[in-house]
Protein backbone atom coordinates (compact mmCIF):
# COMPACT_ATOMS: atom_id res chain seq x y z
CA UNK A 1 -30.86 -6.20 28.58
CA UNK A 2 -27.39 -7.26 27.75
CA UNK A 3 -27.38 -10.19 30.20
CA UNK A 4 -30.85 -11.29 28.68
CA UNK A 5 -29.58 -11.07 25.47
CA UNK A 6 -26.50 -13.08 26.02
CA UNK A 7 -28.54 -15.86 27.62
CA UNK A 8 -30.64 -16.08 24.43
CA UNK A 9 -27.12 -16.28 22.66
CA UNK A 10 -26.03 -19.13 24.60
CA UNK A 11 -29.30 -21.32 24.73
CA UNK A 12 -29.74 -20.83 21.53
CA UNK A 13 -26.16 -21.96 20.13
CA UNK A 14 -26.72 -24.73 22.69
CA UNK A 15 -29.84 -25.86 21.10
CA UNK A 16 -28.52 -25.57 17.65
CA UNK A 17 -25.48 -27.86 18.83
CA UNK A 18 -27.72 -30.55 20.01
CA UNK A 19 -29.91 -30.47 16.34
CA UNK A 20 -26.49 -30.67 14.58
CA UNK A 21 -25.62 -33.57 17.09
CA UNK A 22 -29.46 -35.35 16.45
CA UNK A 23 -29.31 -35.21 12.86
CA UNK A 24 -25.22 -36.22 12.64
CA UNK A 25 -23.68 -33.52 10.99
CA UNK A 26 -21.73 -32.34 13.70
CA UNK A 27 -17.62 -31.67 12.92
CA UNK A 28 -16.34 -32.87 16.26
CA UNK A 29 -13.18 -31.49 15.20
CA UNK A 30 -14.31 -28.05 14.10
CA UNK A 31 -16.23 -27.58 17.12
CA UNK A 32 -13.43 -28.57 19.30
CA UNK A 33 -11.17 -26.07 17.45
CA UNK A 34 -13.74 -23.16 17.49
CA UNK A 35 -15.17 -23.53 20.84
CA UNK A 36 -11.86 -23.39 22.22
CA UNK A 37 -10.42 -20.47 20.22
CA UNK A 38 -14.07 -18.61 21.30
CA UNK A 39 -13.40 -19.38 25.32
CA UNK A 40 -10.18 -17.74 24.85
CA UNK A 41 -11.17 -14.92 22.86
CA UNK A 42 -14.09 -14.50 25.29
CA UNK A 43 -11.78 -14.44 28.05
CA UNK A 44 -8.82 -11.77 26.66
CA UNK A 45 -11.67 -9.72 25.03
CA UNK A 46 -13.46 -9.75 29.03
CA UNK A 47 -10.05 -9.10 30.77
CA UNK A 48 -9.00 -5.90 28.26
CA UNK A 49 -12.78 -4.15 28.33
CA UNK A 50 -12.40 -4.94 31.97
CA UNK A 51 -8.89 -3.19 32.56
CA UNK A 52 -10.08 -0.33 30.04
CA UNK A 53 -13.48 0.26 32.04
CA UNK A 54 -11.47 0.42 35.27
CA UNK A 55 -8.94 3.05 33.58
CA UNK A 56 -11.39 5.27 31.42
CA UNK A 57 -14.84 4.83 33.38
CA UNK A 58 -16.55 5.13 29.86
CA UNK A 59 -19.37 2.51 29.23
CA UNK A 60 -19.48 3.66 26.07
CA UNK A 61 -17.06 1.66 24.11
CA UNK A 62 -18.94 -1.13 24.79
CA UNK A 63 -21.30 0.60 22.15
CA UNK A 64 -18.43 2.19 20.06
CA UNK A 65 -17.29 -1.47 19.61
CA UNK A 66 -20.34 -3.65 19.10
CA UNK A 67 -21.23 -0.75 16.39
CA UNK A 68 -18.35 -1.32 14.53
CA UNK A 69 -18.72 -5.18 14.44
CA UNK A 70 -22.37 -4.84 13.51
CA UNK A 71 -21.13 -2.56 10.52
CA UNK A 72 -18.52 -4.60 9.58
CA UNK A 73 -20.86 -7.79 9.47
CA UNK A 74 -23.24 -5.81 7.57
CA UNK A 75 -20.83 -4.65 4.66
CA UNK A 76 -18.73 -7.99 4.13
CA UNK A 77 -21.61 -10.34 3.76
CA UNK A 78 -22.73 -8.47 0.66
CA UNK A 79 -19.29 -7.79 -0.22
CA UNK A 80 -17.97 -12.07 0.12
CA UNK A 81 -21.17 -12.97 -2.04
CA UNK A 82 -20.18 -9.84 -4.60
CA UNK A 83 -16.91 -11.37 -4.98
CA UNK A 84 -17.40 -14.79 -5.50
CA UNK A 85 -20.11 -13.95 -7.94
């Protein structure tokens, strides 16, 4: 399921590149900056689960961790539009 889901992720951020490209509104410059910053991120974030997994055996931060993004996600969108209000 996880694979699945990531290859939804990427078609679908690939598809919503090439609308943003059709229609103009593309920031070259942002894009460059965040796609790079997001390759290396991907790649530390990969390496360190990897090494932990390999030490601890536990599959279960995997969870631990994409709970506690999910949460956070959840709580500071309300909380940015509660503040600027």
């Amino acid at each position: 399921m996880a694979g699945t889901n990531q290859y939804i992720t990427m078609v679908a951020s690939i598809v919503t590149v090439f609308q943003f490209i059709y229609i103009g509104d593309l920031l070259w410059w942002y894009a460059i900056i965040f796609g790079s910053i997001t390759i290396v991120s991907a790649f530390c974030g990969l390496k360190a689960l990897n090494a932990y997994l390999a030490k601890s055996g536990k599959q279960s931060i995997i969870a631990i961790i994409l709970t506690f993004v999910l949460t956070f996600a959840v709580i500071s969108l309300p909380l940015n539009y509660v503040i600027k209000a």
